[in-house]
PDB file of N, CA and C in Angstrom:
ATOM      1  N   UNK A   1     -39.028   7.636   9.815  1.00  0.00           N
ATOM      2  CA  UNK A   1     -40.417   7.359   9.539  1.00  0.00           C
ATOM      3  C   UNK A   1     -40.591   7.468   8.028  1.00  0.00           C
ATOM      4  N   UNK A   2     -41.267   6.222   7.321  1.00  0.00           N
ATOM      5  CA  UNK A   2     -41.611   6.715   5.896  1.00  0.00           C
ATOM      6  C   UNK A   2     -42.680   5.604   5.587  1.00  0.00           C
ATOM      7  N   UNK A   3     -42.761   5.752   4.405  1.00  0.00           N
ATOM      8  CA  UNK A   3     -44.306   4.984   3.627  1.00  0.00           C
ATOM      9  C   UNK A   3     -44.016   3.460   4.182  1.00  0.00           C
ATOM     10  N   UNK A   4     -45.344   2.625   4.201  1.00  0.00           N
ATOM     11  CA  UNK A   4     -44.818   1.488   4.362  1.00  0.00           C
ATOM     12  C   UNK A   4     -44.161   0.626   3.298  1.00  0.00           C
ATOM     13  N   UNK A   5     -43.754   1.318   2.006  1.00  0.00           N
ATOM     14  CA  UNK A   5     -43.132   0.461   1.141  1.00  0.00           C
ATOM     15  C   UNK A   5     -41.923   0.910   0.782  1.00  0.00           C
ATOM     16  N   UNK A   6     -41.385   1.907   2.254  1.00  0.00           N
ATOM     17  CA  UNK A   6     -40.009   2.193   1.580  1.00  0.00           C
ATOM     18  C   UNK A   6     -38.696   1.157   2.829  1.00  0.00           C
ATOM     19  N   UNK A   7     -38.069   0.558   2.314  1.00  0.00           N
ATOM     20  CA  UNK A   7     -37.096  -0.645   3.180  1.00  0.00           C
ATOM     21  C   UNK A   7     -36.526   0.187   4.004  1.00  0.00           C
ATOM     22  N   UNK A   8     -36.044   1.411   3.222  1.00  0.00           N
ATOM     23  CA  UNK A   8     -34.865   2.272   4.695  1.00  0.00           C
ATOM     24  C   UNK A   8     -35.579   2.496   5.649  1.00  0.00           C
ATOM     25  N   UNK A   9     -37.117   3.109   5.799  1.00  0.00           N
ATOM     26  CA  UNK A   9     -37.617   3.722   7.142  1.00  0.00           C
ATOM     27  C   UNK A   9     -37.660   2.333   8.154  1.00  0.00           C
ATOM     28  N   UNK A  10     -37.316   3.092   9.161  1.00  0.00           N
ATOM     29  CA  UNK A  10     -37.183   2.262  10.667  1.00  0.00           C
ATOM     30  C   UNK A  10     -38.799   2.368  11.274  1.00  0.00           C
ATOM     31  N   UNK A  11     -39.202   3.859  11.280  1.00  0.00           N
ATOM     32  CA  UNK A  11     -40.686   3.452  11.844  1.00  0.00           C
ATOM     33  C   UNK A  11     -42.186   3.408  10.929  1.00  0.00           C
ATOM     34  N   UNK A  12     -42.913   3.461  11.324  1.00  0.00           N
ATOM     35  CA  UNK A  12     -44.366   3.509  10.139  1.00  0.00           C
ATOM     36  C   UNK A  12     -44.924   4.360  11.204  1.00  0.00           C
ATOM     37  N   UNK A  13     -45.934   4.909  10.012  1.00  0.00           N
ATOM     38  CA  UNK A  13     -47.195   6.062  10.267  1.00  0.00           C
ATOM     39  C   UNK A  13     -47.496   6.384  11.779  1.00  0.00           C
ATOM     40  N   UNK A  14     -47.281   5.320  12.836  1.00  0.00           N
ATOM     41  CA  UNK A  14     -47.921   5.435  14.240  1.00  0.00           C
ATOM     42  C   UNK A  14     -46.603   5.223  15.058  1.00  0.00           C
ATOM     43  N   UNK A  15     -45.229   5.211  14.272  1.00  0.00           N
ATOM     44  CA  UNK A  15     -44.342   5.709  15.493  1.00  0.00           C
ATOM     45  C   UNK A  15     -43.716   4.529  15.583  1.00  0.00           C
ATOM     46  N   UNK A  16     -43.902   3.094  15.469  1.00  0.00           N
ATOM     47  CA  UNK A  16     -43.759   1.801  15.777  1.00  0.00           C
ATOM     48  C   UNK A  16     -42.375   1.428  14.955  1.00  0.00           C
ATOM     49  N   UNK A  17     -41.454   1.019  15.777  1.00  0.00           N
ATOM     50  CA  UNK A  17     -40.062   0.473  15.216  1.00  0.00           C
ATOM     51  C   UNK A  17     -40.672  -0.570  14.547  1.00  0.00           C
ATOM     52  N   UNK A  18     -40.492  -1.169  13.067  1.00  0.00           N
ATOM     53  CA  UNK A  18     -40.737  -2.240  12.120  1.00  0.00           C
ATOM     54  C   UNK A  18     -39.987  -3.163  12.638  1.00  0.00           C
ATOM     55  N   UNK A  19     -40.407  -4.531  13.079  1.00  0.00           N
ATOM     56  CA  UNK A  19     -39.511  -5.200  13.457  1.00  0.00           C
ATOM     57  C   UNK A  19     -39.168  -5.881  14.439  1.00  0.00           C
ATOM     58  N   UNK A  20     -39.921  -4.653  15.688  1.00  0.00           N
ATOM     59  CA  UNK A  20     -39.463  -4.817  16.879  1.00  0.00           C
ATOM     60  C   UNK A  20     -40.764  -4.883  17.569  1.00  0.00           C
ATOM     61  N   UNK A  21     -41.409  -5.512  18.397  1.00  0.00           N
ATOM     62  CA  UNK A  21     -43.090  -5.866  18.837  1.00  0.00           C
ATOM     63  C   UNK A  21     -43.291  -4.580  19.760  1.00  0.00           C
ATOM     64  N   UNK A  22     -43.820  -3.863  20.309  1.00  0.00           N
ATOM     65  CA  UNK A  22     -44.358  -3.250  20.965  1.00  0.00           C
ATOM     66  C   UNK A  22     -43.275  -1.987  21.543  1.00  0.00           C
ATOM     67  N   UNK A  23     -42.043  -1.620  20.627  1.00  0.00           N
ATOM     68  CA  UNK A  23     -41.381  -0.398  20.887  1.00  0.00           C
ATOM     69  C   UNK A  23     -42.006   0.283  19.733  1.00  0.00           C
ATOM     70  N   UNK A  24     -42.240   1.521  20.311  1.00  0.00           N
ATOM     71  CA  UNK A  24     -42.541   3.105  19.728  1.00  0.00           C
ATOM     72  C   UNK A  24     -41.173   4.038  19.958  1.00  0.00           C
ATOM     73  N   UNK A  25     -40.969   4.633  19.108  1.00  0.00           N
ATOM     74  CA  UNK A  25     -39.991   6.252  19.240  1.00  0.00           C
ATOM     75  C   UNK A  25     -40.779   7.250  19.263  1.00  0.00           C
ATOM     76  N   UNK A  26     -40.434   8.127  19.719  1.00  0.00           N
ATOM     77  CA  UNK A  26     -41.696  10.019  19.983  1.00  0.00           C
ATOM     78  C   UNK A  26     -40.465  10.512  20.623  1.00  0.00           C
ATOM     79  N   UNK A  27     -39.504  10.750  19.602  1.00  0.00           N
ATOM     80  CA  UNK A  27     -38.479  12.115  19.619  1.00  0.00           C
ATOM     81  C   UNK A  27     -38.175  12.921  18.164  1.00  0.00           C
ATOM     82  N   UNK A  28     -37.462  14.039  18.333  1.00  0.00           N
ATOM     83  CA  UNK A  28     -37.329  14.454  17.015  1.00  0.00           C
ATOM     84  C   UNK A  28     -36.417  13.583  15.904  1.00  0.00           C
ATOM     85  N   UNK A  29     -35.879  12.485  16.667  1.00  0.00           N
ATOM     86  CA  UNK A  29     -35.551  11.249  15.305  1.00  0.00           C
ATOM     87  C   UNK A  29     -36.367  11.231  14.533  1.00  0.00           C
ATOM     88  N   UNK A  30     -37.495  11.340  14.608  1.00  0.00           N
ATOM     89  CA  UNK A  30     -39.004  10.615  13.739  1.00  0.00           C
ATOM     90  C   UNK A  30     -38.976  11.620  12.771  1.00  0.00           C
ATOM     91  N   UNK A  31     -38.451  12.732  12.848  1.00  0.00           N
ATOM     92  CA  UNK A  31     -38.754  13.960  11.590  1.00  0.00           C
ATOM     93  C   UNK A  31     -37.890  13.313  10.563  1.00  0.00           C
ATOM     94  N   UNK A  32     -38.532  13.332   9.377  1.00  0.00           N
ATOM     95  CA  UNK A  32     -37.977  13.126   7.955  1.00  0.00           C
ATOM     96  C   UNK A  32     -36.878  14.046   7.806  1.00  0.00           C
ATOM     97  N   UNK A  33     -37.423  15.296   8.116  1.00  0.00           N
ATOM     98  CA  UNK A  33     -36.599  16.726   7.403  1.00  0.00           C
ATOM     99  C   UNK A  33     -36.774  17.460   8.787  1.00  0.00           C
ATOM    100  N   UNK A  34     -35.761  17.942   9.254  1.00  0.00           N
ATOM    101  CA  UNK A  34     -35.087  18.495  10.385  1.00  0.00           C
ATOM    102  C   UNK A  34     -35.850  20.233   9.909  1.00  0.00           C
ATOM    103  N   UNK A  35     -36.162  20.580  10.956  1.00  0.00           N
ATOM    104  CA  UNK A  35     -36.684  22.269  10.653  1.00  0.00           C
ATOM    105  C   UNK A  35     -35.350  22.824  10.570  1.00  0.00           C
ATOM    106  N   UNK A  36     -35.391  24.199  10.254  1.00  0.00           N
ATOM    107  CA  UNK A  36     -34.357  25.185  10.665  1.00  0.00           C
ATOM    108  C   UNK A  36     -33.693  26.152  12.007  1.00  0.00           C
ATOM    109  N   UNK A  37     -35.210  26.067  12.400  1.00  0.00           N
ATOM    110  CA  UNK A  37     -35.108  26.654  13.692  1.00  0.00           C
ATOM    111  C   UNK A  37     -34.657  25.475  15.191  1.00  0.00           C
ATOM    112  N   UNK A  38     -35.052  25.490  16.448  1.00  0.00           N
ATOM    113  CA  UNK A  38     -35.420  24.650  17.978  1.00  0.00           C
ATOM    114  C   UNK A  38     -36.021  24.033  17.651  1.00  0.00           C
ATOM    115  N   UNK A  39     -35.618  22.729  17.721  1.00  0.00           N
ATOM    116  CA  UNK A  39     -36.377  21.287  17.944  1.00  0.00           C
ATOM    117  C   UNK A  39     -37.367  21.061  19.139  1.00  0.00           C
ATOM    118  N   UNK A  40     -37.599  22.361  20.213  1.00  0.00           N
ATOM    119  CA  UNK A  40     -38.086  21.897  20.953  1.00  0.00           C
ATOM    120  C   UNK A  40     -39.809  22.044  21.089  1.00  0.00           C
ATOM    121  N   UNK A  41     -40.347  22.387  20.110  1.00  0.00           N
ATOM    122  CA  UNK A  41     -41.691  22.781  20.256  1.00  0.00           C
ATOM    123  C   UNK A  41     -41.905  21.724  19.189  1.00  0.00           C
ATOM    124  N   UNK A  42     -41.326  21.493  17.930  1.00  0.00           N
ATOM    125  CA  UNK A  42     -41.933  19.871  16.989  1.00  0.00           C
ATOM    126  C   UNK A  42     -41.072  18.717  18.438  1.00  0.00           C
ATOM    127  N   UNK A  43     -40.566  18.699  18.779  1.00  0.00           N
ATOM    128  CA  UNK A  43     -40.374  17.787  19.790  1.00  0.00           C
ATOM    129  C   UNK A  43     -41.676  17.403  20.737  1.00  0.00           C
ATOM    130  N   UNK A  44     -41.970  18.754  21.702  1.00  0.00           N
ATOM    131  CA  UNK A  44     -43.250  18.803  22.289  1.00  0.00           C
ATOM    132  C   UNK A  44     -44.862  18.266  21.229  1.00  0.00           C
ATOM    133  N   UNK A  45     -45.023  18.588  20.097  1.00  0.00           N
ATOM    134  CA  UNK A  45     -45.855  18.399  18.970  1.00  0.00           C
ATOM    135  C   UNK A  45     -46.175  16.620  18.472  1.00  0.00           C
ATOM    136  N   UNK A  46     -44.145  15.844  18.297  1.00  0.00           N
ATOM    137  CA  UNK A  46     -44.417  14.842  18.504  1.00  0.00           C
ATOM    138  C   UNK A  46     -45.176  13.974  19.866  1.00  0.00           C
ATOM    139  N   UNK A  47     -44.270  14.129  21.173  1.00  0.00           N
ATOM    140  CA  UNK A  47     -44.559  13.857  22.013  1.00  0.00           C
ATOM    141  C   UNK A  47     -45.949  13.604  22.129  1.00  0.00           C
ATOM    142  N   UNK A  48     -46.999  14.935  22.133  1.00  0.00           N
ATOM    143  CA  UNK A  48     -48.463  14.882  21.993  1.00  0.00           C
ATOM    144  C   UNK A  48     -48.639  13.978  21.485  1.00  0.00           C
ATOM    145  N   UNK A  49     -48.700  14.187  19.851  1.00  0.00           N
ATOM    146  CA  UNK A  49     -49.072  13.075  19.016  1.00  0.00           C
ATOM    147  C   UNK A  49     -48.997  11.354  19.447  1.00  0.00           C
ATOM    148  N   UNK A  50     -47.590  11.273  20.212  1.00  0.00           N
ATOM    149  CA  UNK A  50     -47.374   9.956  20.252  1.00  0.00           C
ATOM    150  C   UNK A  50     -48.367   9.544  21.752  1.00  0.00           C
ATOM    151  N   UNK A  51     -48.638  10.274  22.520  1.00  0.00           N
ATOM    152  CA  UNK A  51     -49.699   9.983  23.673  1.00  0.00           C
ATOM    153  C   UNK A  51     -50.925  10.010  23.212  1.00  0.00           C
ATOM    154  N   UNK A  52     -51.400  10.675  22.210  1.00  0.00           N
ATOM    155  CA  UNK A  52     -52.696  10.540  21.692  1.00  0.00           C
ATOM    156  C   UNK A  52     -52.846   9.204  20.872  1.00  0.00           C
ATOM    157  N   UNK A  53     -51.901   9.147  20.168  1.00  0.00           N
ATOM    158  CA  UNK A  53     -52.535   7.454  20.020  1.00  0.00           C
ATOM    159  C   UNK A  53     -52.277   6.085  20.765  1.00  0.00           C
ATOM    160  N   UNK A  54     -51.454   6.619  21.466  1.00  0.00           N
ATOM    161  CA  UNK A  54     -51.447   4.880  22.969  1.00  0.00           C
ATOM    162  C   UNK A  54     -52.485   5.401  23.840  1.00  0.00           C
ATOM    163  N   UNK A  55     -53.512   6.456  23.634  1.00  0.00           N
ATOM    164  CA  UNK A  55     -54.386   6.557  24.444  1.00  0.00           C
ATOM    165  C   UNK A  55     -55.478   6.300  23.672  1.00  0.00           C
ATOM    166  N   UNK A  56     -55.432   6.139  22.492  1.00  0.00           N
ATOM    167  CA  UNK A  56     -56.064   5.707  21.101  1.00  0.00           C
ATOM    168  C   UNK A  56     -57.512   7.032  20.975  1.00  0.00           C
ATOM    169  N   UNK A  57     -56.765   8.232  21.284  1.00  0.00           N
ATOM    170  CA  UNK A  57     -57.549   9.382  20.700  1.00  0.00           C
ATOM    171  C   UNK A  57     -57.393  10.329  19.635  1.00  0.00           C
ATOM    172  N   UNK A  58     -58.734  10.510  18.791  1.00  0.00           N
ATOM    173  CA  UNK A  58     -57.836  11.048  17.849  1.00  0.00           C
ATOM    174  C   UNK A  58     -59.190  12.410  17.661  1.00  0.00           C
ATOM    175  N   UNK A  59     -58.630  13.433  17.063  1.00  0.00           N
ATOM    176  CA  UNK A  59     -58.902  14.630  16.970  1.00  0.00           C
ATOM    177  C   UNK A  59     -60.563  14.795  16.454  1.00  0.00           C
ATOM    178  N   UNK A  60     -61.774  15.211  17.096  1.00  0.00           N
ATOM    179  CA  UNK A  60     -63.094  14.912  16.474  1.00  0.00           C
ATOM    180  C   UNK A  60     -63.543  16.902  16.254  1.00  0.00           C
ATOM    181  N   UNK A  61     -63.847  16.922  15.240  1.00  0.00           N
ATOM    182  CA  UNK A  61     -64.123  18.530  14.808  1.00  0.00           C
ATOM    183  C   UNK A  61     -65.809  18.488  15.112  1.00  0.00           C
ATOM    184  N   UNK A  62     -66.225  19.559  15.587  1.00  0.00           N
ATOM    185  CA  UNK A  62     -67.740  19.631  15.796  1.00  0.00           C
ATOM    186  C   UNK A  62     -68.415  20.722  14.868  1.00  0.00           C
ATOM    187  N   UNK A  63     -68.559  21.144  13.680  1.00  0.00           N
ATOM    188  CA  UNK A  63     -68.687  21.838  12.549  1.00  0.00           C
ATOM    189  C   UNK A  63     -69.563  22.900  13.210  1.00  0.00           C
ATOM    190  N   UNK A  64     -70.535  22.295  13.773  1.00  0.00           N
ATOM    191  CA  UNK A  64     -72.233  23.036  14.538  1.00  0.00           C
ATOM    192  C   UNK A  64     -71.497  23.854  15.293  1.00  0.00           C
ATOM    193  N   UNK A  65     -70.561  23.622  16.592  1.00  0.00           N
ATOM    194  CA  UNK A  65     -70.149  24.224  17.497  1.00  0.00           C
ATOM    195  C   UNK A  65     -69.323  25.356  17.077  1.00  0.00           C
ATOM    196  N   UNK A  66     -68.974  25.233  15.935  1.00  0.00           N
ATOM    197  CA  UNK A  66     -68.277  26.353  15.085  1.00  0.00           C
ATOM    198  C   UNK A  66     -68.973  27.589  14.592  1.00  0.00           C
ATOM    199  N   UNK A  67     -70.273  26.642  13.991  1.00  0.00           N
ATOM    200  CA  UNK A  67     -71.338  27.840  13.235  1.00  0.00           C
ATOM    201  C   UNK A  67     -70.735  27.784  11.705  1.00  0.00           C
ATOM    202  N   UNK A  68     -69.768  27.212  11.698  1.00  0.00           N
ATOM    203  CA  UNK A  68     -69.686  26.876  10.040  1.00  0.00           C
ATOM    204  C   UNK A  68     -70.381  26.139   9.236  1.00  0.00           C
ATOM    205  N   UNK A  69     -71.409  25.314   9.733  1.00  0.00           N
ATOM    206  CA  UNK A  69     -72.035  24.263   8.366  1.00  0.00           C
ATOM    207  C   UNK A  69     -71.205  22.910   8.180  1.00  0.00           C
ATOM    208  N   UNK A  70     -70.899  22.867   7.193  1.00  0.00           N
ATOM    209  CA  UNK A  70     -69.944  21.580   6.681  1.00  0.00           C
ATOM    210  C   UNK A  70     -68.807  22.799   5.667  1.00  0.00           C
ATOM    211  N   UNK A  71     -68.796  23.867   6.126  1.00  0.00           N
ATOM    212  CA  UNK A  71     -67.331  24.060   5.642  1.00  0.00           C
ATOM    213  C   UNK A  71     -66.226  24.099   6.451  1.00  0.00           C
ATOM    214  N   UNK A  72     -65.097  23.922   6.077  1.00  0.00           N
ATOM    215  CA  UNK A  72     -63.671  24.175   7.009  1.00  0.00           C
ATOM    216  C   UNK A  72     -62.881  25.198   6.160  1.00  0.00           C
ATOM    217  N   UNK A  73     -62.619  26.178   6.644  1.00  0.00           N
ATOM    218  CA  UNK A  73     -61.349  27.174   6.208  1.00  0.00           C
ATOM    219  C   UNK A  73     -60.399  26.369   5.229  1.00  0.00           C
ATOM    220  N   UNK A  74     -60.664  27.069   3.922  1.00  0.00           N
ATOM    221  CA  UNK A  74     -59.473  25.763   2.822  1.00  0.00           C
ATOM    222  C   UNK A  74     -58.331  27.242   3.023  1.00  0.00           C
ATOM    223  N   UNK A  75     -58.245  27.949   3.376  1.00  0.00           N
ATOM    224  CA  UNK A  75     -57.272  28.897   3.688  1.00  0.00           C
ATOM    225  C   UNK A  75     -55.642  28.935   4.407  1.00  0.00           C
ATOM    226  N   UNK A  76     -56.219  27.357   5.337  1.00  0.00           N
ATOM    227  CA  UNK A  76     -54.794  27.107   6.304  1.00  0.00           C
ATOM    228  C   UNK A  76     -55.438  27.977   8.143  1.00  0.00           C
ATOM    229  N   UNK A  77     -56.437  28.456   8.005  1.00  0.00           N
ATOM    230  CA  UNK A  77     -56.683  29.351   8.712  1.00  0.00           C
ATOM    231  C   UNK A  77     -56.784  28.553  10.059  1.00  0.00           C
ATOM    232  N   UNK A  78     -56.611  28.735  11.613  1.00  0.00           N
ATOM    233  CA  UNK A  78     -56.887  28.041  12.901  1.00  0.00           C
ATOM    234  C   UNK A  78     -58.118  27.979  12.970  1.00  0.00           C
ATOM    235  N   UNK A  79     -58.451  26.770  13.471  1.00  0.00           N
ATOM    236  CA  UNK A  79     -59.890  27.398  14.367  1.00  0.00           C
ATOM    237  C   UNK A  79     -59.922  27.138  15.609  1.00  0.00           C
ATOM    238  N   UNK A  80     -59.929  27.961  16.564  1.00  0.00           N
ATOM    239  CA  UNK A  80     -59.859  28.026  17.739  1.00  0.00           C
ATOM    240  C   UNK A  80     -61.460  28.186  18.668  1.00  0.00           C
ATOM    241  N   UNK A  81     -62.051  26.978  19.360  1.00  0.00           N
ATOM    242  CA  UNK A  81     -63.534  27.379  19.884  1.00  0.00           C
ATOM    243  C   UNK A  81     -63.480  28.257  21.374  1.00  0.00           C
ATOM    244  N   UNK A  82     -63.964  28.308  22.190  1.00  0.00           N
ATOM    245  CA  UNK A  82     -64.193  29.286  23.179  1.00  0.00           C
ATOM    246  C   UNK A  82     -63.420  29.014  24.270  1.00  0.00           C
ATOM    247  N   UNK A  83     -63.073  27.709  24.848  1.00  0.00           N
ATOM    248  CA  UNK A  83     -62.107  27.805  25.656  1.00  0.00           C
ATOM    249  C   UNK A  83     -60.765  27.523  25.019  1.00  0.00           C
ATOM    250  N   UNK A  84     -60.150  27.640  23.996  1.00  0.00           N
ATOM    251  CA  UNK A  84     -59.305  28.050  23.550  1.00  0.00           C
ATOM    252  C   UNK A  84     -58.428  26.922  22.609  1.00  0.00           C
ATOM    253  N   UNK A  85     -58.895  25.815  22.616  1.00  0.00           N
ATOM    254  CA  UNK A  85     -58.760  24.634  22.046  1.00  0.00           C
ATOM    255  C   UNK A  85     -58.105  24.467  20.219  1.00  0.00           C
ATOM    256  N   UNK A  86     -57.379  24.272  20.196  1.00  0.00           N
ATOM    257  CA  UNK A  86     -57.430  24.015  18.339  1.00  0.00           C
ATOM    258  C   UNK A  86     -58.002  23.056  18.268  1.00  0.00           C
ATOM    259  N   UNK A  87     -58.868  23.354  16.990  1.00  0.00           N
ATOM    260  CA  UNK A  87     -60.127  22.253  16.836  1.00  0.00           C
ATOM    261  C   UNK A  87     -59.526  21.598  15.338  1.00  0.00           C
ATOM    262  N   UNK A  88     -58.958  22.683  14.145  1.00  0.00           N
ATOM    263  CA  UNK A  88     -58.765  22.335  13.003  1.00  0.00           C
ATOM    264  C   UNK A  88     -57.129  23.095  12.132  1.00  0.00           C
ATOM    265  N   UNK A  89     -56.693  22.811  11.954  1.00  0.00           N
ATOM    266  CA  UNK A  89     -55.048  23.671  11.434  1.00  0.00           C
ATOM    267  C   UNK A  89     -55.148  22.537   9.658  1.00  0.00           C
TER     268      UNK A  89
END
C-alpha cells in the first residue's frame, strides 16, 4: 500500500489492487512496516477496516454525546462512550 504517486505500491488508500477491477487485499500484506510483536490483532484491525468500507461506513464522532464541546483530546487519549464503543483514538 502507498501514495498514489508511488509506481512500486500494488494497492491504494482503500485496499484496491491498481490494475486489477474490483480485487481488494485485507491481510497483513497491506502493512508498509511489519510491527514487532503478533500480526494477529493489526490483522483483525485491517480486516475491520476493510469491511467498513465495502459496507461504505465510516467512523461519525458525536462531540455533544461526549460533553466535550468541539474539543477532542490532542493528547492521543481514547474516548470510550457508555456502552463501550471507541468513538475517537
Amino acid at each position: 500500500m502507498g501514495s498514489p504517486n508511488d509506481p512500486m505500491a500494488v494497492l491504494d488508500a482503500e485496499l484496491r489492487v491498481r490494475g486489477v477491477k474490483g480485487l481488494m487485499v485485507a491481510d497483513t500484506s497491506v502493512m508498509p512496516l511489519l510491527n514487532q510483536g503478533h500480526t494477529q490483532m493489526p490483522a483483525y484491525a485491517i480486516g475491520e477496516k476493510a469491511a467498513d468500507m465495502i459496507k461504505g461506513v465510516s467512523l461519525k464522532v458525536n462531540l455533544k454525546e461526549l460533553n466535550l464541546g468541539s474539543e477532542i483530546p490532542a493528547n492521543g487519549q481514547n474516548i470510550i462512550n457508555n456502552n463501550g464503543t471507541l468513538l475517537v483514538r
